[in-house]
Protein backbone atom coordinates (compact mmCIF):
# COMPACT_ATOMS: atom_id res chain seq x y z
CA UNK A 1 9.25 41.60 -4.15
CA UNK A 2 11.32 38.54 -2.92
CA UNK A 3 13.45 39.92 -0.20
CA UNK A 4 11.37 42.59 0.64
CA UNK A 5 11.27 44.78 3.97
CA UNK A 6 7.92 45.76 5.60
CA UNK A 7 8.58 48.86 4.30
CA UNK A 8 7.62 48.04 0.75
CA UNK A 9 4.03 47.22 2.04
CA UNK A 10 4.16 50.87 4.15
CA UNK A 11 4.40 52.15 0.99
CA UNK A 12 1.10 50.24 -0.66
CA UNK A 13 -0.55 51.24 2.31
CA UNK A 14 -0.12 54.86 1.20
CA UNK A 15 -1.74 54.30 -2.39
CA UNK A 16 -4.57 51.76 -1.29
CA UNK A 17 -8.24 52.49 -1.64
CA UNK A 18 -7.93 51.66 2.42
CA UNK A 19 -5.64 54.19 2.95
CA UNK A 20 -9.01 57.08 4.01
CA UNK A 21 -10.26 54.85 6.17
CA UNK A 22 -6.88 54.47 8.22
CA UNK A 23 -4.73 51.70 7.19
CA UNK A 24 -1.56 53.74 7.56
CA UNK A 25 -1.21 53.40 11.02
CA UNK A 26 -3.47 50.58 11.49
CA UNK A 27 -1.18 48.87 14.41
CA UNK A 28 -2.21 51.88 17.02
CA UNK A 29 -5.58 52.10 15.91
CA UNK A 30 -7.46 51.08 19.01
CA UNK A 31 -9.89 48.63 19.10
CA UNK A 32 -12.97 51.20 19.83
CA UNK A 33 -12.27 52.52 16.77
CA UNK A 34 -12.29 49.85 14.68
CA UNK A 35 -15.68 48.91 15.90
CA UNK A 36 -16.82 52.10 14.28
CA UNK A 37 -15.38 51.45 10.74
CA UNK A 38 -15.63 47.45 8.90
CA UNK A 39 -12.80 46.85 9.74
CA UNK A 40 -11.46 43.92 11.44
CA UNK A 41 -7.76 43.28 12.78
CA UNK A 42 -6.52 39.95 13.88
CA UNK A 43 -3.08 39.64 15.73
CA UNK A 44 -1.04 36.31 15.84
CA UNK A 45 2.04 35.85 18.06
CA UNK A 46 4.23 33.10 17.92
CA UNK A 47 7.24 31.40 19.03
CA UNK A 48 9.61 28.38 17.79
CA UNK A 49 12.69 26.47 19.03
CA UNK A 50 12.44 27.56 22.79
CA UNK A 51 13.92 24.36 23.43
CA UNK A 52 13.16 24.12 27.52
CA UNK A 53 14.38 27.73 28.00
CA UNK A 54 12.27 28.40 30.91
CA UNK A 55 14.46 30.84 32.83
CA UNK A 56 16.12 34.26 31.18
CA UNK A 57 19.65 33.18 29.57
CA UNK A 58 22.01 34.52 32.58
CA UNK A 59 22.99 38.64 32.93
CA UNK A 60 26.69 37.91 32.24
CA UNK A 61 25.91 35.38 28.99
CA UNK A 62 28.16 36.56 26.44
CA UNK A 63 25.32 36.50 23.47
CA UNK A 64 22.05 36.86 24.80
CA UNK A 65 22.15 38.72 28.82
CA UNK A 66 19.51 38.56 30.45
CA UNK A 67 17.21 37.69 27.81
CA UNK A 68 14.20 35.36 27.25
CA UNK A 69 12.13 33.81 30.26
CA UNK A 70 8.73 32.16 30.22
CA UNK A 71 7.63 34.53 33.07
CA UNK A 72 8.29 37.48 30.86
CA UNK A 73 6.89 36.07 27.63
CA UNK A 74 4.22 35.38 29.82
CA UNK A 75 3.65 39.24 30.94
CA UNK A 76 4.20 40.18 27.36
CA UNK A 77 1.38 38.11 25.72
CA UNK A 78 -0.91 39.19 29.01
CA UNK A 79 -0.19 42.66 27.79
CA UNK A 80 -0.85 42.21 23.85
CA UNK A 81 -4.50 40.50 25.12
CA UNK A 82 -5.52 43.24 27.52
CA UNK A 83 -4.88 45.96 24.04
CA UNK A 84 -5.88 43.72 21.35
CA UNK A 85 -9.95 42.19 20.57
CA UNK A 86 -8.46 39.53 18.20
CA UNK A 87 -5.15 37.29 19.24
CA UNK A 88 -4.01 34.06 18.27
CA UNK A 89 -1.16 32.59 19.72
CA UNK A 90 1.00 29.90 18.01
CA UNK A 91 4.36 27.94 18.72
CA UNK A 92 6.28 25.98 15.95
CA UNK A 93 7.86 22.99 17.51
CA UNK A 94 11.30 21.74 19.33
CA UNK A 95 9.39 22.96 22.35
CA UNK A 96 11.63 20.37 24.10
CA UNK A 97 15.56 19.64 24.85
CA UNK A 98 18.01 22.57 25.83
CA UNK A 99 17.81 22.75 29.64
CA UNK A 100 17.80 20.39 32.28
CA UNK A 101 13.78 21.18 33.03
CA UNK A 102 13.52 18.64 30.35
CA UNK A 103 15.87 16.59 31.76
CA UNK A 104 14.21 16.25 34.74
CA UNK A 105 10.19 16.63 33.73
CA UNK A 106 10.41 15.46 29.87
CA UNK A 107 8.82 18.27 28.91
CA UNK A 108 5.58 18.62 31.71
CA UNK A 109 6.91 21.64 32.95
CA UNK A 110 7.14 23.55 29.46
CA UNK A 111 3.49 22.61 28.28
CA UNK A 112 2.12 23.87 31.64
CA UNK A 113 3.61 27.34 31.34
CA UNK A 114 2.26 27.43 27.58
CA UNK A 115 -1.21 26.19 28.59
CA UNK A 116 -1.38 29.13 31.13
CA UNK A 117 -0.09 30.94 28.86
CA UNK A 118 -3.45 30.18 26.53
CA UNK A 119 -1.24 28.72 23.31
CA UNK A 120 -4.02 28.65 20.42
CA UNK A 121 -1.97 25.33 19.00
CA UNK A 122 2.03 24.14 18.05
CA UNK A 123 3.40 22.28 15.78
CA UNK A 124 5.80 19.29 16.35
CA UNK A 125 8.98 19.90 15.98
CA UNK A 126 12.28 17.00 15.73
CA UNK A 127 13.62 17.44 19.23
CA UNK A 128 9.78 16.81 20.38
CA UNK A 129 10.40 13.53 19.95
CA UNK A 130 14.06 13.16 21.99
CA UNK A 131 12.25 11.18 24.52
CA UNK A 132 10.53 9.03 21.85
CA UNK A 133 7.13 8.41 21.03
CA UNK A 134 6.00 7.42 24.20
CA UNK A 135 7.82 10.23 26.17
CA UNK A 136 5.67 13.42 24.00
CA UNK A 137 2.69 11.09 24.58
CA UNK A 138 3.35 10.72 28.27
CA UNK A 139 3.31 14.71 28.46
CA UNK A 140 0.44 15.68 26.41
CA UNK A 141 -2.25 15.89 28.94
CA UNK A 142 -0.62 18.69 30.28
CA UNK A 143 -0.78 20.49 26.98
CA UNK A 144 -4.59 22.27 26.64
CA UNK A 145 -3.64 23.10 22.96
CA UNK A 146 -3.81 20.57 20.20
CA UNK A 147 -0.67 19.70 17.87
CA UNK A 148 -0.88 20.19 14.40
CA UNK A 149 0.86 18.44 11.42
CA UNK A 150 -0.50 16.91 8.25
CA UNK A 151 2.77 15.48 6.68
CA UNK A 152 3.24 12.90 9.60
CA UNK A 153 1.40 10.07 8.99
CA UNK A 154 0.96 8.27 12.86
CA UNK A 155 -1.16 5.80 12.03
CA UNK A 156 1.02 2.76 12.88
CA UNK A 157 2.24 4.47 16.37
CA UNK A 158 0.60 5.05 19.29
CA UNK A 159 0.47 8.81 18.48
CA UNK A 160 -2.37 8.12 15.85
CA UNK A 161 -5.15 10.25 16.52
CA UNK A 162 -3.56 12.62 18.91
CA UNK A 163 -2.83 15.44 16.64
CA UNK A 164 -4.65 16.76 13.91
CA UNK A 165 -3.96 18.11 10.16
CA UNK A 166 -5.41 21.21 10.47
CA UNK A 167 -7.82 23.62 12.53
CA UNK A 168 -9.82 26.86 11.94
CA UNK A 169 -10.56 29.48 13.77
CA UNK A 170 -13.07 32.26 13.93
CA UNK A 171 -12.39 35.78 15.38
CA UNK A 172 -14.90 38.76 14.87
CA UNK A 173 -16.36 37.44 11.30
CA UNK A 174 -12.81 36.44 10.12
CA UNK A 175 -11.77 32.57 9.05
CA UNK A 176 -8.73 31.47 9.61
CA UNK A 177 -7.06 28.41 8.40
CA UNK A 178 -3.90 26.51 10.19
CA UNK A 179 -2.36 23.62 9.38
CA UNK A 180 1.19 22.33 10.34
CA UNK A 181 4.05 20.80 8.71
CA UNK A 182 7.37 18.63 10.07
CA UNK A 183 10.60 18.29 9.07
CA UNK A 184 11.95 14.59 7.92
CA UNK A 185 13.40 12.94 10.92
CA UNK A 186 15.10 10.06 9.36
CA UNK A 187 19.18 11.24 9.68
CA UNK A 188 18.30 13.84 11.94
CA UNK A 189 16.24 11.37 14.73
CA UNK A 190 17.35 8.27 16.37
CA UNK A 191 14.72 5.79 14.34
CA UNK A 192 13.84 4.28 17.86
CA UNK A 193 12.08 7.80 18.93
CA UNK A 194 9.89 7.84 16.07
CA UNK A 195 9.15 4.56 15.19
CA UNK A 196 6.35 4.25 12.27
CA UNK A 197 6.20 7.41 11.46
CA UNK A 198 6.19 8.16 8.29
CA UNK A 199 7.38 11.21 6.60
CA UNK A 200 4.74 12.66 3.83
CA UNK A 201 6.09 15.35 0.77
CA UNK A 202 5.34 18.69 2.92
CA UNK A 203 5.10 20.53 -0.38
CA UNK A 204 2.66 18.15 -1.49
CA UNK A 205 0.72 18.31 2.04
CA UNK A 206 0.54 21.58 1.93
CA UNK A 207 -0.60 22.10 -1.44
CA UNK A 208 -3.49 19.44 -0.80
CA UNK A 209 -3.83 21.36 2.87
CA UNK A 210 -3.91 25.09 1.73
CA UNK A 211 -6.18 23.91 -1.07
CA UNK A 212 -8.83 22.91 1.39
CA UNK A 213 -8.70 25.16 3.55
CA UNK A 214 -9.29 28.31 1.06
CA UNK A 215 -11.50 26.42 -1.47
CA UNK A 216 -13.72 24.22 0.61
CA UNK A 217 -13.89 26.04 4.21
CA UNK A 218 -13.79 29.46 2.33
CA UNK A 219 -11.11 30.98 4.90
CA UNK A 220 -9.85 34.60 4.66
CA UNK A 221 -6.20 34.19 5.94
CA UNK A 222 -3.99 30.47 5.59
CA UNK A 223 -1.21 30.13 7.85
CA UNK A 224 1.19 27.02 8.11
CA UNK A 225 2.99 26.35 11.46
CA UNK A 226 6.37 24.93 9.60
CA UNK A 227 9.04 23.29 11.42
CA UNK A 228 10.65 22.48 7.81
CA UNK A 229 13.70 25.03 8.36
CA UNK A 230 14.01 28.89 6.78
CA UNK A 231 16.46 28.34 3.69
CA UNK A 232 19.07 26.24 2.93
CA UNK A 233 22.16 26.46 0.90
CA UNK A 234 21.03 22.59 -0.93
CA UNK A 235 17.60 21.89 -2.63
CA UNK A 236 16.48 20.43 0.87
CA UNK A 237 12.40 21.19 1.19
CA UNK A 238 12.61 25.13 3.26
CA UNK A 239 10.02 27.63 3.91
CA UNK A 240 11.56 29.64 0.80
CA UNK A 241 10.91 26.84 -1.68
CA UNK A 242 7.56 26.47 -0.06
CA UNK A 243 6.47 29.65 -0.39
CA UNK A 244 7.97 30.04 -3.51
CA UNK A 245 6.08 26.77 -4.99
CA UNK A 246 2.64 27.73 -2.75
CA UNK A 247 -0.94 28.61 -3.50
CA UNK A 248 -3.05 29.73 -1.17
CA UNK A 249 -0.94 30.03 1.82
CA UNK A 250 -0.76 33.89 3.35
CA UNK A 251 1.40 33.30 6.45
CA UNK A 252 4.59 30.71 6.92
CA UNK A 253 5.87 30.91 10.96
CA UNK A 254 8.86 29.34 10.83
CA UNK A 255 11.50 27.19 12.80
CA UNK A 256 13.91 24.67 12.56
CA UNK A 257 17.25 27.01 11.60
CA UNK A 258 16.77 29.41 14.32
CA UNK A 259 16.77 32.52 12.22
CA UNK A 260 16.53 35.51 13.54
CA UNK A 261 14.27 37.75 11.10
CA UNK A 262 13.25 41.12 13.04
CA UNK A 263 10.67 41.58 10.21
CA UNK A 264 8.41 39.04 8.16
CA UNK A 265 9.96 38.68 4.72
CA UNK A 266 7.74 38.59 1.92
CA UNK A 267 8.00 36.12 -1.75
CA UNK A 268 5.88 35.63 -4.70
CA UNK A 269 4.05 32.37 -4.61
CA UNK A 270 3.38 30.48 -7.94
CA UNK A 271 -0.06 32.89 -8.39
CA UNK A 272 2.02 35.74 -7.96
CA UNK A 273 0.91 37.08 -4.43
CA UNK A 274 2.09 37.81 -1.48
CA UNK A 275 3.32 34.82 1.03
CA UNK A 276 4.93 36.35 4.30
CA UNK A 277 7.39 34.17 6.10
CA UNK A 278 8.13 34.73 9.52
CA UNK A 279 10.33 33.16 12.57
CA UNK A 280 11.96 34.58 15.63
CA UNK A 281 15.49 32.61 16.65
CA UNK A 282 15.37 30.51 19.59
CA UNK A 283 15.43 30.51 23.62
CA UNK A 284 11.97 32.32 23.39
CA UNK A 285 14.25 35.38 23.20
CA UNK A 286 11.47 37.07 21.20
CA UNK A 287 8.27 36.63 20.32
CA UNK A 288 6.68 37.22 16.89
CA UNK A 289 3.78 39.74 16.24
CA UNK A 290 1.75 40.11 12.66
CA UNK A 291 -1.14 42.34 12.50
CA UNK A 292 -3.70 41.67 9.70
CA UNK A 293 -6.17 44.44 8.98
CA UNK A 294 -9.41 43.40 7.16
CA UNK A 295 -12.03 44.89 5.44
CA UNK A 296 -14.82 43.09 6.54
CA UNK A 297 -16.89 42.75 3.02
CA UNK A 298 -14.37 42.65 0.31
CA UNK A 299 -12.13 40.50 2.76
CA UNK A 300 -9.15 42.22 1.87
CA UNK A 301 -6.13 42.38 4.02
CA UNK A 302 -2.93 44.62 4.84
CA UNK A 303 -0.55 43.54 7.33
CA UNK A 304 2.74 44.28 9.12
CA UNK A 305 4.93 42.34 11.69
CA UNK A 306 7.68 42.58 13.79
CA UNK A 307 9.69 40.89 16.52
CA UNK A 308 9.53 42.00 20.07
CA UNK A 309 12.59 41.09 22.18
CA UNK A 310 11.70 39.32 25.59
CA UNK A 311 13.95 41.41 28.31
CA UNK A 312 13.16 42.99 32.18
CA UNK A 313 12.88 46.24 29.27
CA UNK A 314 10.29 43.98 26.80
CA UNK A 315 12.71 45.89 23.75
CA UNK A 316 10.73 45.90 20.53
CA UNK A 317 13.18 45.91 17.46
């Protein structure tokens, strides 16, 4: 199933036991409805690399006119809240570095428009640290949303105890598990702006992470924030090899590589199930959407994502 379009999991919607009770079309199935049924469905959006892009790229660019803009994400994610119950809302690092609104604000600016616009959490991503250490530190007040990583250890730097492996949350009797992983910055970051950090195997973190997460705190859906970088033509450490190699995870939102996947694409982790993998290019020139449908006993979930294209028209491909 490596590879495989959304499609493929239309199609198991079809011959699932779920299928009576309205899983087919469970992405317009209003929320009225599903307090009828025991059901549950939980909607994350996310974002990665919108590296400072605060304003829509320009109507005469020659790649991306008059796409992008925080004030349209904004109106977008407003919109998703006011239909769905359930929404989480996730970025996956190099929030930082593109425009000059980090040139001139290091980055205060950008966390202020994602704290109003309610970001559940981010990850941290390389160019998050282009002002060094001290620079993200400087600008995390303004950031109401915590930063999540487990495979930086900052316990010699003066970041220690300002971000945090892993968080759950709870929405409408489902459990959900997030936990964050970095890329190594040693040949891609100036050693100055990351000091004494030190860079922990992310396979191994999120192995120990995932493990956690769905054995001891018993939760129904795992997703990783991973700034490790979709695939790679090398054996370097990519969400592919992850979920490839994974247990437990259900959800990889990606970043790093800028890929452009309209879809989630789905591999076989090393139990054989399903791990989706998901990211959504750069510029915050779309944003990510998976549903999840649960049944609320058995726990059991369907799902199925797509990418919505941020424009004056708010396209959805």
């Amino acid at each position: 199933m490596e590879g495989s379009s959304m499609n493929s999991r239309r199609e198991f919607l079809k011959k699932t036991a779920f299928a009576g009770a309205g899983f087919i079309a469970f992405n317009a199935i209003p929320n009225d409805a599903l307090a009828k049924t025991e059901m549950v469905k939980i909607t994350i959006l996310h974002t990665n690399d919108v590296h400072s892009h605060v304003d829509p790229f320009p109507d005469n660019d020659p790649k991306y006119a008059g796409l992008g803009g925080a004030v349209r994400r904004a109106a977008m994610i407003k919109k998703i809240r006011s239909e769905e119950k359930n929404v989480l809302l996730f970025d996956v690092g190099d929030i930082f570095q593109g425009t000059p609104y980090f040139n001139m604000y290091g980055g205060e600016l950008e966390f202020k428009l994602m704290s109003m616009m309610q970001y559940d959490a981010s990850t941290i991503g390389n160019h998050d640290f282009d002002n060094g250490i001290d620079g993200l530190i400087k600008q995390l007040p303004h950031a109401n949303f915590p930063f999540i990583n487990c495979n930086y250890d900052f316990s010699d730097t003066p970041l220690s105890g300002k971000t945090i492996p892993h968080k759950i949350y709870y929405k409408d009797g489902i459990k959900i598990g997030v936990f964050g992983l970095g890329i190594e910055l040693d040949g891609l970051v100036d050693k100055r702006m990351f000091g004494n950090t030190k860079y922990l195997n992310p396979l191994e973190k999120a192995a120990e992470s995932a493990h956690y997460l769905k054995n001891d705190q018993k939760c129904d859906l795992i997703v990783c924030l991973s700034h490790l970088g979709y695939k790679y033509e090398n054996k370097k450490v990519s969400d592919v090899i992850l979920a490839k190699q994974s247990k437990n995870i259900d959800l990889i939102l990606g970043a790093h590589t800028h890929t452009f996947l309209d879809t989630p694409v789905s591999y076989k982790n090393s139990d054989d199930k399903e791990v989706l993998v998901a990211q959504v290019g750069w510029a915050g020139i779309r944003l990510g959407r998976i549903d999840y449908l649960f049944e609320k006993k058995s726990k059991k979930k369907v799902s199925e994502g797509y990418s919505i294209k941020i424009s004056n028209k708010s396209i959805v491909i």
